[in-house]
PDB file of N, CA and C in Angstrom:
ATOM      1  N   UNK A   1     130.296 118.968  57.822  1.00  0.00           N
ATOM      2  CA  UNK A   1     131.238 118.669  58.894  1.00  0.00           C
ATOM      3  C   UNK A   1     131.037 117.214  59.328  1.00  0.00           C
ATOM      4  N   UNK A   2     132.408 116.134  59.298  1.00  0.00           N
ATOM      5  CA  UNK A   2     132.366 114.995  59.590  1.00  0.00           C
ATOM      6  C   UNK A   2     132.115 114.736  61.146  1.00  0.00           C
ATOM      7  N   UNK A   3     131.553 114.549  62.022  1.00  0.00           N
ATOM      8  CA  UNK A   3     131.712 114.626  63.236  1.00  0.00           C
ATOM      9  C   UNK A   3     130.739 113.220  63.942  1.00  0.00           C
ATOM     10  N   UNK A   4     131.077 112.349  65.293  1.00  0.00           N
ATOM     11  CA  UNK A   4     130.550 111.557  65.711  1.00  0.00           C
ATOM     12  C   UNK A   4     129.031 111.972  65.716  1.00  0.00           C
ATOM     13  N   UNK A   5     128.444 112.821  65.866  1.00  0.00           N
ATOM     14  CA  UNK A   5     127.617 112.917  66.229  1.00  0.00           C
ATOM     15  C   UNK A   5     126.405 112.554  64.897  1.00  0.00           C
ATOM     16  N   UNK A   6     126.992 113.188  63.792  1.00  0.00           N
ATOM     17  CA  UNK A   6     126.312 113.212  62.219  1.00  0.00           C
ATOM     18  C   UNK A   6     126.420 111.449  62.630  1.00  0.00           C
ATOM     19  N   UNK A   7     127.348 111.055  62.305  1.00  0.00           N
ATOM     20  CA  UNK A   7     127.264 109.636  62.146  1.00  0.00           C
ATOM     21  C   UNK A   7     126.474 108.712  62.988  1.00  0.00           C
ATOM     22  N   UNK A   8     126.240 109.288  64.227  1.00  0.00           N
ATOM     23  CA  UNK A   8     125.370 108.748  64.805  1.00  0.00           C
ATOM     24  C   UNK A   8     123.908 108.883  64.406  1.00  0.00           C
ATOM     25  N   UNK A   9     123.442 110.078  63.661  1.00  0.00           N
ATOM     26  CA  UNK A   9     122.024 110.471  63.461  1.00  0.00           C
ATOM     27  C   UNK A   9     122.219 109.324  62.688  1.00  0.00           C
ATOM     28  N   UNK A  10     123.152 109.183  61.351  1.00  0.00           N
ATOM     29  CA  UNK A  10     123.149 108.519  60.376  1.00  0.00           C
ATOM     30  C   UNK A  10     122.705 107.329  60.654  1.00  0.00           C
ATOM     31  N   UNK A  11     123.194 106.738  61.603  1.00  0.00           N
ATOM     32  CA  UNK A  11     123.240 105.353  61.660  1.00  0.00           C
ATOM     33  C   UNK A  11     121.565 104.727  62.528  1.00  0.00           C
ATOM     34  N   UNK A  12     121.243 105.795  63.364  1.00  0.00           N
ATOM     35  CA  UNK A  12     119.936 105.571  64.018  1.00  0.00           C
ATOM     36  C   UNK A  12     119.109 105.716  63.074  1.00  0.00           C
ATOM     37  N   UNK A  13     119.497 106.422  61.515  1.00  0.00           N
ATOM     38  CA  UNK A  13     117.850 106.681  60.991  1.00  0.00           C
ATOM     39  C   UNK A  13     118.560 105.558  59.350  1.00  0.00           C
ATOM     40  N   UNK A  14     119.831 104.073  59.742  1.00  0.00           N
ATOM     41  CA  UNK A  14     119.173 103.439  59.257  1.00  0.00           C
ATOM     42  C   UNK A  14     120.393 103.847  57.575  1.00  0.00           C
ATOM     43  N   UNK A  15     121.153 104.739  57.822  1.00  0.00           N
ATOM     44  CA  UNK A  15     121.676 104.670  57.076  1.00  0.00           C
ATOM     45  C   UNK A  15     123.746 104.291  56.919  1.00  0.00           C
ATOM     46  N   UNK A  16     123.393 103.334  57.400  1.00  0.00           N
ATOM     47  CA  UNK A  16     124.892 102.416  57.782  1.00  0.00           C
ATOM     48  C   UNK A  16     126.019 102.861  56.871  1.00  0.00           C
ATOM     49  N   UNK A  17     125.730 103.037  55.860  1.00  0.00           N
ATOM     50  CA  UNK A  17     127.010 103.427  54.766  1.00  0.00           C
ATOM     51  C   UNK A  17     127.616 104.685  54.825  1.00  0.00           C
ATOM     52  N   UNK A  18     126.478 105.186  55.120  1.00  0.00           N
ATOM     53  CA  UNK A  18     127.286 106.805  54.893  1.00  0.00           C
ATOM     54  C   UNK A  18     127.546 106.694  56.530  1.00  0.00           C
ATOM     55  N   UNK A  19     127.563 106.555  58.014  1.00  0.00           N
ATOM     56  CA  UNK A  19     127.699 106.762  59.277  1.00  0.00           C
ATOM     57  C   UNK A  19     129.340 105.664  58.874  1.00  0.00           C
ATOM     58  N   UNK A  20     129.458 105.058  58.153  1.00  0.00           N
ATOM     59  CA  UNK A  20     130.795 104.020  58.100  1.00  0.00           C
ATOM     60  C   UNK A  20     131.118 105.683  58.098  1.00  0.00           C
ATOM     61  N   UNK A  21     131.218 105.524  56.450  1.00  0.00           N
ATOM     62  CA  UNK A  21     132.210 106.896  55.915  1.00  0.00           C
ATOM     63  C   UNK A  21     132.788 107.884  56.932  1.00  0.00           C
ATOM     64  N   UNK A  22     131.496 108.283  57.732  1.00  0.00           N
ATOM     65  CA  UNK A  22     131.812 109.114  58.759  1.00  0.00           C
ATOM     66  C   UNK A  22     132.925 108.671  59.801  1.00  0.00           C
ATOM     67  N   UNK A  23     132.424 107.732  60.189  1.00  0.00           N
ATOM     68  CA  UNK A  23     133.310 107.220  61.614  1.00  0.00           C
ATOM     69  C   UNK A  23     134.903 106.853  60.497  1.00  0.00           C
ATOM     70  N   UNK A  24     134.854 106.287  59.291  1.00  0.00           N
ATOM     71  CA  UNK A  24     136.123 106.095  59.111  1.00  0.00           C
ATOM     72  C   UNK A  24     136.939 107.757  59.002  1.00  0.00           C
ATOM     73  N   UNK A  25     136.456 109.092  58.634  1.00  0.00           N
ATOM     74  CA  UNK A  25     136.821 110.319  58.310  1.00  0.00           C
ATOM     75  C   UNK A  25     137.460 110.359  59.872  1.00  0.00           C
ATOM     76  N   UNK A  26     136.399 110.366  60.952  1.00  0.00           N
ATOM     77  CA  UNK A  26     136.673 110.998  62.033  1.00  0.00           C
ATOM     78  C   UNK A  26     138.111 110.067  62.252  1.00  0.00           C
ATOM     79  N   UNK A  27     138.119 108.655  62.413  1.00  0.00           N
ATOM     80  CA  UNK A  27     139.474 108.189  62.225  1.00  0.00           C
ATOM     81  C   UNK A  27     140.708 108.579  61.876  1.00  0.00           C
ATOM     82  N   UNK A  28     140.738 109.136  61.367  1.00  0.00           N
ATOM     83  CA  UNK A  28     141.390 109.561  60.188  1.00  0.00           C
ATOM     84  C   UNK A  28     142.151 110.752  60.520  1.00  0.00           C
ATOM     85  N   UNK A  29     141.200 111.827  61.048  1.00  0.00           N
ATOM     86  CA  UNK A  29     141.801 112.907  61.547  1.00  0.00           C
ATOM     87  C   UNK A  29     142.313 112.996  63.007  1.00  0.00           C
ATOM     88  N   UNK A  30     141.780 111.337  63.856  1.00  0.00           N
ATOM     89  CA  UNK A  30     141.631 110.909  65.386  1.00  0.00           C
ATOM     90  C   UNK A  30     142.240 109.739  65.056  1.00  0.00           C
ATOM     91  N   UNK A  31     143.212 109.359  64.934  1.00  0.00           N
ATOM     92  CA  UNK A  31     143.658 107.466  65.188  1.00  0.00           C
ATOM     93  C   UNK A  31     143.209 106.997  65.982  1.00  0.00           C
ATOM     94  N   UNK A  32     143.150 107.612  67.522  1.00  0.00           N
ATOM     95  CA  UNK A  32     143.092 107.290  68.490  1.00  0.00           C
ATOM     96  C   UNK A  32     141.232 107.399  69.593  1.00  0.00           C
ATOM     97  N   UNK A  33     140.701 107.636  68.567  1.00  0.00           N
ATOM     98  CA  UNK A  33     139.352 107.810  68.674  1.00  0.00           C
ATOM     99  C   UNK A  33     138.831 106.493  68.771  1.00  0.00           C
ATOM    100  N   UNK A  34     138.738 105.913  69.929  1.00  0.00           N
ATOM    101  CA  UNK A  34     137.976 104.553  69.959  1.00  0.00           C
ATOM    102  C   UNK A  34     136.523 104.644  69.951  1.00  0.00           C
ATOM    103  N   UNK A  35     135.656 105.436  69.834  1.00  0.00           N
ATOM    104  CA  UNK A  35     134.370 105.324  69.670  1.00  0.00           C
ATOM    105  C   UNK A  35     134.196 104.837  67.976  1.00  0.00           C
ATOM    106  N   UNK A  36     135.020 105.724  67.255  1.00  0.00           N
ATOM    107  CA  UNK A  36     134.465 105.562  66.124  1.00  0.00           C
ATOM    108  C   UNK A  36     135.298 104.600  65.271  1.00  0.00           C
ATOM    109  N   UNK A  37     136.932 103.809  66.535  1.00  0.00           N
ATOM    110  CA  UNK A  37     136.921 102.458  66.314  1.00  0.00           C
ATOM    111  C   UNK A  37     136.055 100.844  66.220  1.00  0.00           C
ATOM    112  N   UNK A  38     135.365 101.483  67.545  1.00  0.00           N
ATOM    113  CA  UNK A  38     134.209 100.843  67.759  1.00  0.00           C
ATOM    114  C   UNK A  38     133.073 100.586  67.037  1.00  0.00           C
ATOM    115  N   UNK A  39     132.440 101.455  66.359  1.00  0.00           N
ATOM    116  CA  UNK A  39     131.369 101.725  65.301  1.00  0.00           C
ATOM    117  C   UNK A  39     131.998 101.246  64.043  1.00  0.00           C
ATOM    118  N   UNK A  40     133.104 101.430  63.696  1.00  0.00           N
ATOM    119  CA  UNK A  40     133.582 101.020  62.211  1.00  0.00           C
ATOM    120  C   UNK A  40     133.332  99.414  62.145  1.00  0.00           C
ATOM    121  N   UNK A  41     134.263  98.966  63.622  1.00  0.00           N
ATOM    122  CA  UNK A  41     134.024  97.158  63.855  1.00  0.00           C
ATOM    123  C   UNK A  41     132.935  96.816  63.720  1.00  0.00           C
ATOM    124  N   UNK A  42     131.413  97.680  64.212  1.00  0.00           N
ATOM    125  CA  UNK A  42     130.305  96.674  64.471  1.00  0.00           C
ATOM    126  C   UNK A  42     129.679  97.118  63.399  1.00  0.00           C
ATOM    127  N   UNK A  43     130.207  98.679  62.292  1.00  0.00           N
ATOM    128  CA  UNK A  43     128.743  98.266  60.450  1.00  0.00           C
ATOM    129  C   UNK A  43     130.203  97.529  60.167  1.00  0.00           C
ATOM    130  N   UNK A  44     131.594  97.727  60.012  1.00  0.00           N
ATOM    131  CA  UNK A  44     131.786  96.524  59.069  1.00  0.00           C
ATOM    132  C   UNK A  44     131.822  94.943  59.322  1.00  0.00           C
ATOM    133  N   UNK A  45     131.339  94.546  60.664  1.00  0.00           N
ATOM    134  CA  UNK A  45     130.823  93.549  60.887  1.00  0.00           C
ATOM    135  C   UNK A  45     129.366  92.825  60.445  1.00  0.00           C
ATOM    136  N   UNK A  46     128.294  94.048  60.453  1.00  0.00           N
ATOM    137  CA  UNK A  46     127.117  93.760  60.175  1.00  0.00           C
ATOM    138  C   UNK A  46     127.107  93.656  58.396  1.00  0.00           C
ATOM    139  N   UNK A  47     128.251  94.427  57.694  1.00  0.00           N
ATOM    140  CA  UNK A  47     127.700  94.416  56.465  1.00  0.00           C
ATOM    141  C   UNK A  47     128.671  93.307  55.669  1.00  0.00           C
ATOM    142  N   UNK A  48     129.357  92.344  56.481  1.00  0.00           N
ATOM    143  CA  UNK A  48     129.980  91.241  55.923  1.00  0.00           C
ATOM    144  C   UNK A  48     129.243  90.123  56.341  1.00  0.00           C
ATOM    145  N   UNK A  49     128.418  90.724  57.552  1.00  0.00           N
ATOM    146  CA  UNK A  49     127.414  89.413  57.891  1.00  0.00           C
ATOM    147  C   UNK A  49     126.060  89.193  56.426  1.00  0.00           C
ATOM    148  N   UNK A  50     125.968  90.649  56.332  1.00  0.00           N
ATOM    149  CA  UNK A  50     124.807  90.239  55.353  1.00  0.00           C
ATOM    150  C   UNK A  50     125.384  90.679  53.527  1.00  0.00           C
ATOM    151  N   UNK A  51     126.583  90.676  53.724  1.00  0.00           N
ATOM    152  CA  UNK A  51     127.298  90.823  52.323  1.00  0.00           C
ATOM    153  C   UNK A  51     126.520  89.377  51.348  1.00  0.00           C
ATOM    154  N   UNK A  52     126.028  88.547  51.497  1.00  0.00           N
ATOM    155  CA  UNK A  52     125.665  87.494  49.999  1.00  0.00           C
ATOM    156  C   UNK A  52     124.539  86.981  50.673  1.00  0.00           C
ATOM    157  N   UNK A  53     123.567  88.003  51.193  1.00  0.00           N
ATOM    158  CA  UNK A  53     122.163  87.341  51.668  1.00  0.00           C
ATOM    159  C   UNK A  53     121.815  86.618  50.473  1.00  0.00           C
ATOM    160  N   UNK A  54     120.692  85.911  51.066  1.00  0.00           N
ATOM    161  CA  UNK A  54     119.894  84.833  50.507  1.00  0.00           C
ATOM    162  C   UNK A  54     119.632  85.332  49.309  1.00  0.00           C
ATOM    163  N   UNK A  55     119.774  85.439  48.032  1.00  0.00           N
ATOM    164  CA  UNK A  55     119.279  86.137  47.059  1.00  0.00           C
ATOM    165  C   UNK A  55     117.521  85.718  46.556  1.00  0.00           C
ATOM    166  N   UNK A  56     117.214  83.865  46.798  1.00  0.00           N
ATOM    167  CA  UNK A  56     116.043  83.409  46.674  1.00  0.00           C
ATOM    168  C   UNK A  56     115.459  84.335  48.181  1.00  0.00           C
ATOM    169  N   UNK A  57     115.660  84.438  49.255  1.00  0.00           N
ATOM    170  CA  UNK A  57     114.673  85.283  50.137  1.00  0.00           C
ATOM    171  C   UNK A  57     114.216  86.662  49.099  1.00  0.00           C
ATOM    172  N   UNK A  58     115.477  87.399  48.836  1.00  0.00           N
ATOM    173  CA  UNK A  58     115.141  88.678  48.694  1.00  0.00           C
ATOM    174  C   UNK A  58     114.045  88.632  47.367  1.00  0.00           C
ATOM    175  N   UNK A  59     114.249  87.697  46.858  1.00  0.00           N
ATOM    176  CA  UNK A  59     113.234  87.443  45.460  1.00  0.00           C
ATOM    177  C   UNK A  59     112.031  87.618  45.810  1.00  0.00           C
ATOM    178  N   UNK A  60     111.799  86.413  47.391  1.00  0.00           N
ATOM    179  CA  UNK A  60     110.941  86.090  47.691  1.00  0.00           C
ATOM    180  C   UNK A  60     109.751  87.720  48.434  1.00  0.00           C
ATOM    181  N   UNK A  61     110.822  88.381  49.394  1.00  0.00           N
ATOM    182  CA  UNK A  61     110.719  89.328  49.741  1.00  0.00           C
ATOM    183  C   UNK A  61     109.856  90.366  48.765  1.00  0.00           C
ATOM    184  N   UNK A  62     110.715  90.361  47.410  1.00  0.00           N
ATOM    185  CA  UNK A  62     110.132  91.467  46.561  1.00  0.00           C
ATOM    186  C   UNK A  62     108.376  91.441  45.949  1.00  0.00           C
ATOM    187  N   UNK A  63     108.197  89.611  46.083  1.00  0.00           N
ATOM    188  CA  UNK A  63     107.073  89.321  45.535  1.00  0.00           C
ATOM    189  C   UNK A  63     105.931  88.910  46.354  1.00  0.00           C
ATOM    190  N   UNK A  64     106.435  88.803  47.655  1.00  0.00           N
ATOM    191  CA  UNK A  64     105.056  88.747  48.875  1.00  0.00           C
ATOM    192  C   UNK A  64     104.347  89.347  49.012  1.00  0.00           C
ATOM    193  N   UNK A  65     102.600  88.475  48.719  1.00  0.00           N
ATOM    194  CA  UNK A  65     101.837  89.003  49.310  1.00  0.00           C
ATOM    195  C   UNK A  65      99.996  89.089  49.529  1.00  0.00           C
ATOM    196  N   UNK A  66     100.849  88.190  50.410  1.00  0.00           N
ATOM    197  CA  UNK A  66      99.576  87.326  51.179  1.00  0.00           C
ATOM    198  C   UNK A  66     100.636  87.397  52.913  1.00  0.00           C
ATOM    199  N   UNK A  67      99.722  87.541  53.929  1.00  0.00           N
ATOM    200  CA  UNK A  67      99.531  87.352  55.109  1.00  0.00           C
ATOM    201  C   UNK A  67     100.826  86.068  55.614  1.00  0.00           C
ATOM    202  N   UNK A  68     100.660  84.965  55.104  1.00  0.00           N
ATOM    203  CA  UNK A  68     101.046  83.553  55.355  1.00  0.00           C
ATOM    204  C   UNK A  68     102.761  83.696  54.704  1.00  0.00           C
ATOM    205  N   UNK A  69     103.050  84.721  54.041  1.00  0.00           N
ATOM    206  CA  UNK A  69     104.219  84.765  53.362  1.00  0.00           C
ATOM    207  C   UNK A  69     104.919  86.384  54.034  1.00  0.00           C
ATOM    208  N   UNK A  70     103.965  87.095  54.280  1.00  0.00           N
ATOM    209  CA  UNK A  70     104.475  88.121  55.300  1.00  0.00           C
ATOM    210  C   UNK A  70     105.120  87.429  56.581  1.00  0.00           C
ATOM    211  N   UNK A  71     104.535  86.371  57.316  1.00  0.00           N
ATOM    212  CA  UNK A  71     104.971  85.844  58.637  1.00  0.00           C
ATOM    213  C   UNK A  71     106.623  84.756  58.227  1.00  0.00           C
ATOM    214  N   UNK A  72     106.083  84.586  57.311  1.00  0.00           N
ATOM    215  CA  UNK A  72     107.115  83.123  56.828  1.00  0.00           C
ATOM    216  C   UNK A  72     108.957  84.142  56.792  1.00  0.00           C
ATOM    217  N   UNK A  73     108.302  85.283  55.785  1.00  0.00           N
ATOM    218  CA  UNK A  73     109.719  86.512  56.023  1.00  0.00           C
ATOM    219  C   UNK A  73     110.243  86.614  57.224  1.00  0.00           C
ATOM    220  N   UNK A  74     109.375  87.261  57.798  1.00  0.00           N
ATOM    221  CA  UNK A  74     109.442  87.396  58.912  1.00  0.00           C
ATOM    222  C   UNK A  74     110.480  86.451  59.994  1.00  0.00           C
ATOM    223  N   UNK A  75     109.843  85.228  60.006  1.00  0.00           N
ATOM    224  CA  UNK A  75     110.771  84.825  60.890  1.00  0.00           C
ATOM    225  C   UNK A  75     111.853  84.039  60.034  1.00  0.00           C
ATOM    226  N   UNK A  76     111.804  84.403  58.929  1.00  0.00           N
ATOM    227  CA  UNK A  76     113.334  84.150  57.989  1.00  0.00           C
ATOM    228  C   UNK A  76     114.451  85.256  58.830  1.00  0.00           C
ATOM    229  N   UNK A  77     114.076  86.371  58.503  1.00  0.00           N
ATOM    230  CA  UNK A  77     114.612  87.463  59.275  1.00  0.00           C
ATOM    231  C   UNK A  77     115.066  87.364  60.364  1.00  0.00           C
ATOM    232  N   UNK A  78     114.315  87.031  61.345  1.00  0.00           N
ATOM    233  CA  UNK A  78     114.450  86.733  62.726  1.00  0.00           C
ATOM    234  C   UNK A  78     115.490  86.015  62.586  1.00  0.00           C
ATOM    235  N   UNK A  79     115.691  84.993  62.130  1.00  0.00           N
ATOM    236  CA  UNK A  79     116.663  84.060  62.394  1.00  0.00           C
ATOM    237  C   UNK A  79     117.732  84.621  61.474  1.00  0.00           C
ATOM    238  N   UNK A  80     118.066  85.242  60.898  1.00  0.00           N
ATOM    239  CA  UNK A  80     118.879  85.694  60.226  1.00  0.00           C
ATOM    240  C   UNK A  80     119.847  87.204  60.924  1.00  0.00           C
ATOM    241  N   UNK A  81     118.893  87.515  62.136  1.00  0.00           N
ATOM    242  CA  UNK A  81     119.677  88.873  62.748  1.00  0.00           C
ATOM    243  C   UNK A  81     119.947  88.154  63.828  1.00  0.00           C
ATOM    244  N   UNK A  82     119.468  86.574  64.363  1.00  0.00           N
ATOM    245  CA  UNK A  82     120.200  85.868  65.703  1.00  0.00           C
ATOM    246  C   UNK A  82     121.734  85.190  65.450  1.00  0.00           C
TER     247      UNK A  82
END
């Protein structure tokens, strides 16, 4: 069962794609459902923000590891979710 609520677990435990799906279903059967207008705007906002990340980070990401390159991610990141 498609329902706001699934999509919400979805999305708190991190799984953005499938909570889209959801909120776009509930749409669907609700035009007029602005919550899950709302939620559609802010993952398909977040996932055009990070649609062509850094591909040298994520390299970098995959192969860290030492302390000094954990922090360096780190506030790559940081500045990358401001």
């Amino acid at each position: 069962m498609q329902t706001l609520t699934l999509a919400n677990i979805y999305e708190l435990q991190g799984l953005k794609e499938e909570a889209l799906e959801i909120y776009k279903e509930v749409l669907k059967k609700d035009p007029n459902n602005s919550e899950a207008k709302i939620a559609i705007r802010r993952l398909s906002g977040m996932r055009k923000k990070f649609l062509n990340v850094n591909t040298q980070m994520k390299d970098f990401f995959l192969k860290m590891d030492t302390e000094v390159e954990f922090k360096e991610f780190e506030r790559w990141l940081l500045k990358a979710w401001n």
